[in-house]
N, C-alpha and C. Protein backbone atom coordinates (compact mmCIF):
# COMPACT_ATOMS: atom_id res chain seq x y z
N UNK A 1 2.78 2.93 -23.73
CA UNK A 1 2.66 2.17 -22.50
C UNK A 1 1.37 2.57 -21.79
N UNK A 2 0.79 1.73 -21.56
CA UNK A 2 -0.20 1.43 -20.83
C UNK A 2 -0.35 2.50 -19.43
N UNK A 3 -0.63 3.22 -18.54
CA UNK A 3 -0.98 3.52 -17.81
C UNK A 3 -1.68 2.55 -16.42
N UNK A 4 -0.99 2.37 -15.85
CA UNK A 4 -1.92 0.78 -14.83
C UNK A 4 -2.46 1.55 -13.22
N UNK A 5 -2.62 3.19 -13.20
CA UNK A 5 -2.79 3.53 -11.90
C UNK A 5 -3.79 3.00 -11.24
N UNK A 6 -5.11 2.88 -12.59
CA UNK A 6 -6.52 2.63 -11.88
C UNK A 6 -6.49 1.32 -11.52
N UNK A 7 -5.70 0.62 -12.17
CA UNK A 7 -5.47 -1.10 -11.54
C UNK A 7 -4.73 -1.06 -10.06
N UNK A 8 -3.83 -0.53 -10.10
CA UNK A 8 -2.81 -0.56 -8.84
C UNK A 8 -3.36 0.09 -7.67
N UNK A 9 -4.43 0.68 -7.69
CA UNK A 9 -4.99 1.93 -6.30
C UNK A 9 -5.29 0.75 -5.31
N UNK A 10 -5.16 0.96 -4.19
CA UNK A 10 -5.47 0.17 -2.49
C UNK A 10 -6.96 0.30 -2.58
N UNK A 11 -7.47 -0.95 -2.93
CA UNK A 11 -9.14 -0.96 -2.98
C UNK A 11 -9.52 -1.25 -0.87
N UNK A 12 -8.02 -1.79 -0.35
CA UNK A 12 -8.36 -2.24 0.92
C UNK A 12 -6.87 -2.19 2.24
N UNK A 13 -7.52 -1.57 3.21
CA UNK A 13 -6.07 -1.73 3.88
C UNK A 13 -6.28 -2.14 5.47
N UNK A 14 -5.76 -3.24 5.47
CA UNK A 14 -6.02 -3.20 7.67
C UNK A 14 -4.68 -4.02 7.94
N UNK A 15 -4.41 -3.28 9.11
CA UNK A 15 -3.50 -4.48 10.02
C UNK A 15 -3.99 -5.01 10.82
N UNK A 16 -3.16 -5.85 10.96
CA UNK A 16 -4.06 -6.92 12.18
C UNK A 16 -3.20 -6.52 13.38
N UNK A 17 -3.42 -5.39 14.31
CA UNK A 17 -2.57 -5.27 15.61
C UNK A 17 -3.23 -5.85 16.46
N UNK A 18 -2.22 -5.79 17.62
CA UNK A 18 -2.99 -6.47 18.76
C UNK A 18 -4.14 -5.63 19.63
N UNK A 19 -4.86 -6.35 20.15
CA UNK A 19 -5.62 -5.98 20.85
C UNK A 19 -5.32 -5.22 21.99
N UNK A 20 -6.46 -4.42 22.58
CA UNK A 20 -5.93 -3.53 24.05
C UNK A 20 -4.63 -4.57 25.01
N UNK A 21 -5.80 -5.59 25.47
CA UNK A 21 -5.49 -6.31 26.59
C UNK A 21 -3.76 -6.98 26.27
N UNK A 22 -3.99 -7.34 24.72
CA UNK A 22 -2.56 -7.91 24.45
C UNK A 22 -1.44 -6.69 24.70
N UNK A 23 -1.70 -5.81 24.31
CA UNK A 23 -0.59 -4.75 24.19
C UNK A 23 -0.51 -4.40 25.57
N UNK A 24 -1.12 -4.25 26.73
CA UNK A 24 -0.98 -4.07 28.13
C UNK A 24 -0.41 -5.30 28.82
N UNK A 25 -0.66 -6.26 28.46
CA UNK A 25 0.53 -7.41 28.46
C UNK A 25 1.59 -7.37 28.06
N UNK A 26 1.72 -6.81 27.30
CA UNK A 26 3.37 -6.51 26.46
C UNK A 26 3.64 -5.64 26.93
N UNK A 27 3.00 -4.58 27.59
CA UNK A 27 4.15 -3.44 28.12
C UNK A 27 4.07 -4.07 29.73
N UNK A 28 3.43 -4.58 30.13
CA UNK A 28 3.87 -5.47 31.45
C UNK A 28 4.88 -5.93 31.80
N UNK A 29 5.69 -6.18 30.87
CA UNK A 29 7.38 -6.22 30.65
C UNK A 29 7.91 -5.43 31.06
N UNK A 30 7.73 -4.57 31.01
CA UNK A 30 8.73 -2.86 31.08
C UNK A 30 9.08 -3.56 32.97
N UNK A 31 8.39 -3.42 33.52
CA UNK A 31 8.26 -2.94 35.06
C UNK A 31 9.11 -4.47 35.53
N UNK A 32 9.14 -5.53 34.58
CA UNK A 32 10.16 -7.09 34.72
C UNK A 32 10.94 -6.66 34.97
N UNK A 33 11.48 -5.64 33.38
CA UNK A 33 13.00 -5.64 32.98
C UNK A 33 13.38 -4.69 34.07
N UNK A 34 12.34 -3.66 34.75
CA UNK A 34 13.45 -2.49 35.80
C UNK A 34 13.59 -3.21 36.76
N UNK A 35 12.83 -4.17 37.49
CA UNK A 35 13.26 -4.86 38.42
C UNK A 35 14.54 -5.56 38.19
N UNK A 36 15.12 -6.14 37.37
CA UNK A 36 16.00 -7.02 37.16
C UNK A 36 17.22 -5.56 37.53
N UNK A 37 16.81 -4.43 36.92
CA UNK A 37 17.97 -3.34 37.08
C UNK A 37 18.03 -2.82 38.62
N UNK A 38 17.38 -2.67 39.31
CA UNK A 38 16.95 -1.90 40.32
C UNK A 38 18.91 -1.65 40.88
N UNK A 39 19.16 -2.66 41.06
CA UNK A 39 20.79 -2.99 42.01
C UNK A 39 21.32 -1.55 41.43
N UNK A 40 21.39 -1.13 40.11
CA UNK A 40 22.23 -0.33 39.55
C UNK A 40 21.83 1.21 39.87
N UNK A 41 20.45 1.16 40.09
CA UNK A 41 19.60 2.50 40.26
C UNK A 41 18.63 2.44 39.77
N UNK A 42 17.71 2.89 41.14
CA UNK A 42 16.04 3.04 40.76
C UNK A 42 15.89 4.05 39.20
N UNK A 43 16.61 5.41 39.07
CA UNK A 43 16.25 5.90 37.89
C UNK A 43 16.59 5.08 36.88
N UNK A 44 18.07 4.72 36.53
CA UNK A 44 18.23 3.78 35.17
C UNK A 44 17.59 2.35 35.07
N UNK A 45 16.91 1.94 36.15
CA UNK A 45 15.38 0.89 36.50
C UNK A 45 14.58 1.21 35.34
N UNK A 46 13.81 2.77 36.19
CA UNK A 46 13.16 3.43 35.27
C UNK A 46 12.91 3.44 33.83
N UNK A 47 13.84 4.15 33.24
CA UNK A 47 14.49 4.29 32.25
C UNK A 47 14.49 3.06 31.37
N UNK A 48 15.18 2.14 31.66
CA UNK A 48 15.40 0.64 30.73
C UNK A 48 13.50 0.04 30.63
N UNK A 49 13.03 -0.21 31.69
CA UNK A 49 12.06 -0.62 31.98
C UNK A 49 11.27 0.13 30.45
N UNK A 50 10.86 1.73 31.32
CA UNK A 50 10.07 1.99 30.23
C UNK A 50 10.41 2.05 28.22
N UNK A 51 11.78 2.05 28.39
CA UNK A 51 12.26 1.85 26.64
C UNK A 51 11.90 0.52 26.63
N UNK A 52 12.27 -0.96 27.36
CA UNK A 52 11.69 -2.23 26.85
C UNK A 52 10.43 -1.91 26.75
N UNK A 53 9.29 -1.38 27.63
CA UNK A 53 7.83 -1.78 27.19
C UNK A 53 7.91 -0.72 26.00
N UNK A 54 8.33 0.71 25.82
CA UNK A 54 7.98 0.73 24.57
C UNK A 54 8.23 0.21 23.23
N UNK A 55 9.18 -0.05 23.09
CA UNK A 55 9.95 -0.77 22.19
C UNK A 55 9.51 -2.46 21.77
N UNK A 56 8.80 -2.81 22.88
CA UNK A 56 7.99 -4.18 22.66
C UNK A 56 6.61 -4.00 22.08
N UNK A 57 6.00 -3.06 22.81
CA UNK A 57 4.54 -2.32 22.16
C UNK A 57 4.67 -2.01 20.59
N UNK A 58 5.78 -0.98 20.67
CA UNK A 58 5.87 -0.69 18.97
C UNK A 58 6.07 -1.79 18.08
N UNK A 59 6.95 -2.76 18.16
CA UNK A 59 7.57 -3.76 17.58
C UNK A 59 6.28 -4.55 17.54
N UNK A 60 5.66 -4.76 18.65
CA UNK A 60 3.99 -5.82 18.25
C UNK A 60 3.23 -5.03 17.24
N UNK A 61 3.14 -3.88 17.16
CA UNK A 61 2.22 -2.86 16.54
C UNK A 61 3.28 -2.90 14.90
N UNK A 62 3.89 -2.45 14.91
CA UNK A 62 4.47 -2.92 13.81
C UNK A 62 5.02 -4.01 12.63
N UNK A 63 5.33 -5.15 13.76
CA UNK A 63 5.01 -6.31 12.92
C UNK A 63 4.45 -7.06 12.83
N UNK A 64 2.89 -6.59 12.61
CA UNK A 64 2.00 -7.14 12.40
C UNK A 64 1.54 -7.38 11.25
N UNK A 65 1.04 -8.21 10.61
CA UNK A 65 0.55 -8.48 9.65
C UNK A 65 -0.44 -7.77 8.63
N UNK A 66 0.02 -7.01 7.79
CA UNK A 66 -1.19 -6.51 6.83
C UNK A 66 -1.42 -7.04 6.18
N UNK A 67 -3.06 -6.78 5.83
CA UNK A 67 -3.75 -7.21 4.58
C UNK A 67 -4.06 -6.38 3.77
N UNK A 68 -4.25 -6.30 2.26
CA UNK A 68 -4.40 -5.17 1.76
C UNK A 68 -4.87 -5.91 0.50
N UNK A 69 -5.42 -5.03 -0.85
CA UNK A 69 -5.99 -5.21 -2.25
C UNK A 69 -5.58 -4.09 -2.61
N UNK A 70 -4.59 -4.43 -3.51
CA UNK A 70 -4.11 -3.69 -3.93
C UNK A 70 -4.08 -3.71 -5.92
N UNK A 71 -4.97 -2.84 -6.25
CA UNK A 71 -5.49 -3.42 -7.51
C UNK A 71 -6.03 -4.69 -7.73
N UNK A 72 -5.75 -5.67 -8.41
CA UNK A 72 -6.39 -6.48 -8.70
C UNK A 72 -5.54 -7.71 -7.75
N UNK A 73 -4.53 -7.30 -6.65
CA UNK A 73 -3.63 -8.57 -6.46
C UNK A 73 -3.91 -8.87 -4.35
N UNK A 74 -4.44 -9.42 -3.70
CA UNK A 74 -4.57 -9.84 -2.78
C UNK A 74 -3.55 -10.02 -2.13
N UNK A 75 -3.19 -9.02 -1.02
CA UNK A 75 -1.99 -9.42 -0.42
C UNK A 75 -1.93 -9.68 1.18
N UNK A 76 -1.91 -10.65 1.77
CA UNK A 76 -1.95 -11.22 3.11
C UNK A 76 -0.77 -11.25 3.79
N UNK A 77 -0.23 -10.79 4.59
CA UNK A 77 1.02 -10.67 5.26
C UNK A 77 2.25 -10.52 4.27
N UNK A 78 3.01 -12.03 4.22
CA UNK A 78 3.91 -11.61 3.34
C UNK A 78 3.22 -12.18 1.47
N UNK A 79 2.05 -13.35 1.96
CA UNK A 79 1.53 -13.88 0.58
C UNK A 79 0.64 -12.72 -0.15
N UNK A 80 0.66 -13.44 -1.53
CA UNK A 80 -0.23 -12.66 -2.43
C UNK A 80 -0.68 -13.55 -3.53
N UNK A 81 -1.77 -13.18 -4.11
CA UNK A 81 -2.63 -13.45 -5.04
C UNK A 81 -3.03 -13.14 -5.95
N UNK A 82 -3.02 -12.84 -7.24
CA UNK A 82 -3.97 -12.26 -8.31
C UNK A 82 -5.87 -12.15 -7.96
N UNK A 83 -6.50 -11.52 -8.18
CA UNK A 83 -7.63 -11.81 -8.06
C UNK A 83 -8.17 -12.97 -9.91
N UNK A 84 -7.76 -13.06 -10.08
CA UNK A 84 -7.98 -14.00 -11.23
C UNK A 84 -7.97 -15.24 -11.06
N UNK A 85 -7.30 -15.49 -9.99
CA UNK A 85 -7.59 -16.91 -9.05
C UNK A 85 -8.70 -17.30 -7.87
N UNK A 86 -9.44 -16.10 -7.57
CA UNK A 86 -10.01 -16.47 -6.52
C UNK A 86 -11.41 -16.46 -6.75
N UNK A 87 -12.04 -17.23 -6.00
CA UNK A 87 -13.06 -17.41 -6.18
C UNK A 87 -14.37 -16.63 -5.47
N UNK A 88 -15.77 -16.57 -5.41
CA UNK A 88 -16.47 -15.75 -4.59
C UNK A 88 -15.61 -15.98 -2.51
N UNK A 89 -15.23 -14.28 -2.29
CA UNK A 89 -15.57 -14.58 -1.03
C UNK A 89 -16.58 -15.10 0.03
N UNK A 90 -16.28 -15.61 1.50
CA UNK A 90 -17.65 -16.16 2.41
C UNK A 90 -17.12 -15.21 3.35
N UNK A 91 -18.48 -14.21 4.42
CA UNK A 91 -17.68 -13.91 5.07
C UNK A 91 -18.12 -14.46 6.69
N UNK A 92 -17.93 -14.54 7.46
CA UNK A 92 -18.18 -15.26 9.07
C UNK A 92 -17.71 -14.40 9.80
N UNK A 93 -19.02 -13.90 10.88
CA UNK A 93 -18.86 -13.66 12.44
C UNK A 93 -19.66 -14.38 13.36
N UNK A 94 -18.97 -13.95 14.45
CA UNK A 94 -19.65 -14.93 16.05
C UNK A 94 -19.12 -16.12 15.72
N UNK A 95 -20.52 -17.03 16.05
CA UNK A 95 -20.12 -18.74 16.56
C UNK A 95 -19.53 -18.91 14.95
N UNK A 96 -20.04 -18.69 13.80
CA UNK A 96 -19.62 -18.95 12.32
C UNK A 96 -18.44 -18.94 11.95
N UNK A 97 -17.65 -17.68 12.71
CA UNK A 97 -16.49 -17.32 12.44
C UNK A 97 -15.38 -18.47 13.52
N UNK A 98 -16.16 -18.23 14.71
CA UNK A 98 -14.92 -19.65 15.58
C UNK A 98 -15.23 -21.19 14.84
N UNK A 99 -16.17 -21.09 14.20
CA UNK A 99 -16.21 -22.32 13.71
C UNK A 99 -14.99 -22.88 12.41
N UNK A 100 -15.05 -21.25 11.56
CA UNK A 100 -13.98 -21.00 10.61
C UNK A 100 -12.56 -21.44 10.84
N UNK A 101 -12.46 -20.91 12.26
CA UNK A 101 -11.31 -20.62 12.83
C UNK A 101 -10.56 -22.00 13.76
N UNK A 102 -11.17 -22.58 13.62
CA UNK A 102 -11.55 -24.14 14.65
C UNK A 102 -11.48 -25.56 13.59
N UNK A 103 -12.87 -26.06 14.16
CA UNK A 103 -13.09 -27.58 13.55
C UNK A 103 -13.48 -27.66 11.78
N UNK A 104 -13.87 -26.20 11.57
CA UNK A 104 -14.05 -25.97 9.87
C UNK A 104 -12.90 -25.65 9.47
N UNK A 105 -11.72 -25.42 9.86
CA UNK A 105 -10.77 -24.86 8.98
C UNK A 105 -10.23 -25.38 8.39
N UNK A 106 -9.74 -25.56 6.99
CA UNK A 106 -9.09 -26.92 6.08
C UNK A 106 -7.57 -26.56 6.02
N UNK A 107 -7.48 -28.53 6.34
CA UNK A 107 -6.01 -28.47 6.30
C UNK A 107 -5.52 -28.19 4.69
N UNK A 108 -5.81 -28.20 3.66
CA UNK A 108 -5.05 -27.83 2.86
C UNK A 108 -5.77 -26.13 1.93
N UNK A 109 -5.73 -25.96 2.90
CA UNK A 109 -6.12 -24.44 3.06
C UNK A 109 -4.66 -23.10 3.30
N UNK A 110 -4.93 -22.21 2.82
CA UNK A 110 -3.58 -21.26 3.99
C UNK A 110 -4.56 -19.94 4.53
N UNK A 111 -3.75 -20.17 5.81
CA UNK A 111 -4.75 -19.34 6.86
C UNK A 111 -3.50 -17.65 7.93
N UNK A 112 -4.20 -16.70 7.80
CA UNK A 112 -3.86 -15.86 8.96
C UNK A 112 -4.79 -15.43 9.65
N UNK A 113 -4.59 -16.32 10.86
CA UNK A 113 -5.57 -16.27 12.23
C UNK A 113 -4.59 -15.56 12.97
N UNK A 114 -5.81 -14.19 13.73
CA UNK A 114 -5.39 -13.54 14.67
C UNK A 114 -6.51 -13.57 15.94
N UNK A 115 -5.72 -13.85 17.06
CA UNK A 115 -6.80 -13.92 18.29
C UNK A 115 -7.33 -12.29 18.29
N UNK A 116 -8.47 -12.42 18.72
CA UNK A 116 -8.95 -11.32 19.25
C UNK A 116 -9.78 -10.33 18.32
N UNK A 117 -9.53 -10.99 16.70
CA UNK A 117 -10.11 -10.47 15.30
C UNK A 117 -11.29 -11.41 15.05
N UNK A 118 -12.40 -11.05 15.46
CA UNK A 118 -13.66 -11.74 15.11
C UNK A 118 -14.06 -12.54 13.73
N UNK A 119 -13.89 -11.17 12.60
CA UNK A 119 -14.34 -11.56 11.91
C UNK A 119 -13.08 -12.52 11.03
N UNK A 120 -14.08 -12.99 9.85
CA UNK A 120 -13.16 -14.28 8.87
C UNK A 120 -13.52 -14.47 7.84
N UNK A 121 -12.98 -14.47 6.85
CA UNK A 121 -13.07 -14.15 5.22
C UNK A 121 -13.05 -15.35 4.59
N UNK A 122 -13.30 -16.33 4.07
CA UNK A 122 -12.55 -17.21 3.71
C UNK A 122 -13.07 -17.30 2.15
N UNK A 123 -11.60 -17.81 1.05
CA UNK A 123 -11.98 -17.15 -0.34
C UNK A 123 -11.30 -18.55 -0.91
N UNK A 124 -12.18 -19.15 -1.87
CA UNK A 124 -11.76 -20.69 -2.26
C UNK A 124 -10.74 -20.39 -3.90
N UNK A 125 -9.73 -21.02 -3.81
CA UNK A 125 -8.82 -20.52 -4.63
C UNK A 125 -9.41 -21.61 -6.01
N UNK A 126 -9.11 -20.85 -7.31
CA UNK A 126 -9.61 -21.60 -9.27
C UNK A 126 -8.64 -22.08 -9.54
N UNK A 127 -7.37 -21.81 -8.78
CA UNK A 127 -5.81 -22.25 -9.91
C UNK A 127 -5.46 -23.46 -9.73
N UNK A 128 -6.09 -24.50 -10.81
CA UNK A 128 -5.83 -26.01 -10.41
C UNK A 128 -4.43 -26.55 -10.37
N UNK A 129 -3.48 -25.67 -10.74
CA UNK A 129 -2.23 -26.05 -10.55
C UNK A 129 -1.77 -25.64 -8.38
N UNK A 130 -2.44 -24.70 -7.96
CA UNK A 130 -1.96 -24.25 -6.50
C UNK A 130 -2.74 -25.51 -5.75
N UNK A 131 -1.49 -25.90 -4.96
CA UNK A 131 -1.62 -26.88 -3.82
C UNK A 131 -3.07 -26.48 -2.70
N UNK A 132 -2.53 -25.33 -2.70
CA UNK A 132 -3.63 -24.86 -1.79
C UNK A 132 -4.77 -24.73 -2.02
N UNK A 133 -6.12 -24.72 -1.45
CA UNK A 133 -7.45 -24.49 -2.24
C UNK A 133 -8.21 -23.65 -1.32
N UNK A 134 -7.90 -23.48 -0.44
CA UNK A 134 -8.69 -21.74 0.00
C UNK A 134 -7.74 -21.03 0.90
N UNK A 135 -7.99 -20.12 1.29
CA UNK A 135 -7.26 -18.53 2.24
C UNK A 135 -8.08 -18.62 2.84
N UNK A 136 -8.08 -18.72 4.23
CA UNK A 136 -8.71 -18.19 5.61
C UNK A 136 -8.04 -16.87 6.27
N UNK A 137 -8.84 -15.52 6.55
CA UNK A 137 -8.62 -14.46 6.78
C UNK A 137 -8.81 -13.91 7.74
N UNK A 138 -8.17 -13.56 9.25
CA UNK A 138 -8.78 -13.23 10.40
C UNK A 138 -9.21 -11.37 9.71
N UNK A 139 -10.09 -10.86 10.25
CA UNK A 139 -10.53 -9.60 9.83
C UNK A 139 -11.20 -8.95 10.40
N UNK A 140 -10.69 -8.03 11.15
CA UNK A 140 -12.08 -6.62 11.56
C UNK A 140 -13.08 -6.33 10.77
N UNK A 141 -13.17 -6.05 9.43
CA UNK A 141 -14.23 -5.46 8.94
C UNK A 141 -14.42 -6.34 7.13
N UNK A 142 -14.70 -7.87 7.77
CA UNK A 142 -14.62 -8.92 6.66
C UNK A 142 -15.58 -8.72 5.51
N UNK A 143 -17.02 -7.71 5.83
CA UNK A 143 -17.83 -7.23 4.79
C UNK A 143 -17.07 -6.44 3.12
N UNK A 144 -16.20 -5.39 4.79
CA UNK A 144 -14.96 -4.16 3.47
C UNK A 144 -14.18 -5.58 2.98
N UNK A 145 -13.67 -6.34 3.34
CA UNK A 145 -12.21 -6.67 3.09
C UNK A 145 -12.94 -7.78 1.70
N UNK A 146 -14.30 -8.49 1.54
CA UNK A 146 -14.95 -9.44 0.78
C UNK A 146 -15.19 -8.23 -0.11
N UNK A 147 -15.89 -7.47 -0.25
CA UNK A 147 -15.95 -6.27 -1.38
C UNK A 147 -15.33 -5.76 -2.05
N UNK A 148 -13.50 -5.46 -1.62
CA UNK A 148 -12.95 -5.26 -1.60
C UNK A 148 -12.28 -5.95 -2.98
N UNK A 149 -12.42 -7.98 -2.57
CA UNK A 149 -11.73 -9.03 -3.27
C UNK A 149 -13.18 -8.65 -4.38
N UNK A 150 -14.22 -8.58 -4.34
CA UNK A 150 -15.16 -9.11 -5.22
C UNK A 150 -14.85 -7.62 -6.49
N UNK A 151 -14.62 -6.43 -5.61
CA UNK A 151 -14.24 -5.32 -7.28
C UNK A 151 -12.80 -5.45 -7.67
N UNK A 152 -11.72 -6.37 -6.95
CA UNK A 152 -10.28 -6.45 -7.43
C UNK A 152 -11.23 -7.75 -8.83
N UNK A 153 -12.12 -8.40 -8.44
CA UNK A 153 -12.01 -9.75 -9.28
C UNK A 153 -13.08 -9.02 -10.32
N UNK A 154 -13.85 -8.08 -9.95
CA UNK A 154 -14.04 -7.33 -11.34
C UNK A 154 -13.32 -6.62 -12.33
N UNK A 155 -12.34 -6.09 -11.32
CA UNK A 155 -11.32 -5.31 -12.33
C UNK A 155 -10.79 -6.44 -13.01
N UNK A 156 -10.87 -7.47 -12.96
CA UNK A 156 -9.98 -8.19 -13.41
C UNK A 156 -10.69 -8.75 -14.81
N UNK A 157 -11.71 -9.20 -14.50
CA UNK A 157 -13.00 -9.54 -15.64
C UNK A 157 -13.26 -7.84 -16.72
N UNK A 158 -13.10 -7.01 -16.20
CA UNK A 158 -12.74 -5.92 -17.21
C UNK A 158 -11.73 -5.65 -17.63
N UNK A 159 -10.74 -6.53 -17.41
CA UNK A 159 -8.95 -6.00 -18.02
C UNK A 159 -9.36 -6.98 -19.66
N UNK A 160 -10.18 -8.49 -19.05
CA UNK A 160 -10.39 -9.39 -20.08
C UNK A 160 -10.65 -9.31 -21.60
């Protein structure tokens, strides 16, 4: 049996969490929910208040969407890909990237857009049987995350 570690290693890993401002919005909650308690007692106010904002903070921070390359297979939230299907990545920031994200983005495309993530990957899919024909990628660091797809799609041309 084959050995597949050097295929399987994380060539790439990011989540997409929320931003400062979003997550200070989300714990903005906390101080809702103690008001709604106050009648019962300012401390158990307290108390509830601050477990909802943390518990909302974590829960945004946690189910958030990863992206990752993981050997040769592209994995976007819950989707995934072979790199044997994909084609050269593009990558877009600034006006390029809202443009991605906007009036360029194709409807028969599949996309994870996150506000507040500049950058945008977008990778045109070979498999003439998939409905879909490209991945749009919201991304912090879309240079790593395109490099990333371009040595999964070498490993893949060396498995050949």
């Amino acid at each position: 049996m084959q050995n597949d570690t050097q295929h399987a290693r994380t060539r790439y890993r990011e989540r997409l969490t929320p931003g400062l401002p979003l997550l200070v919005t989300i714990a903005l909650v906390g101080p809702m929910v103690a008001l709604v308690f106050v009648p019962i007692g300012a401390t158990t106010a307290l108390i509830i208040g601050a477990a909802a904002s943390l518990l909302l903070v974590l829960a945004s921070v946690l189910l958030s969407p990863s992206i990752r390359v993981d050997g040769t297979v592209l994995r976007v939230g819950r989707a995934h890909i072979d790199a044997q299907w994909l084609a050269e990545p593009e990558t877009f920031t600034g006006d390029e990237a809202r443009e991605r994200r906007g009036p360029l983005l194709p409807g028969d495309g599949w996309h994870l857009i996150r506000g507040g993530v500049d950058g945008v990957v977008v990778v045109a899919l070979t498999d003439p049987d998939d409905p879909v024909h490209s991945w749009t990628i919201s991304s912090r660091t879309p240079d790593r995350l395109a490099a990333a797809i371009r040595a999964a799609r070498a490993a893949v041309s060396d498995q050949r």
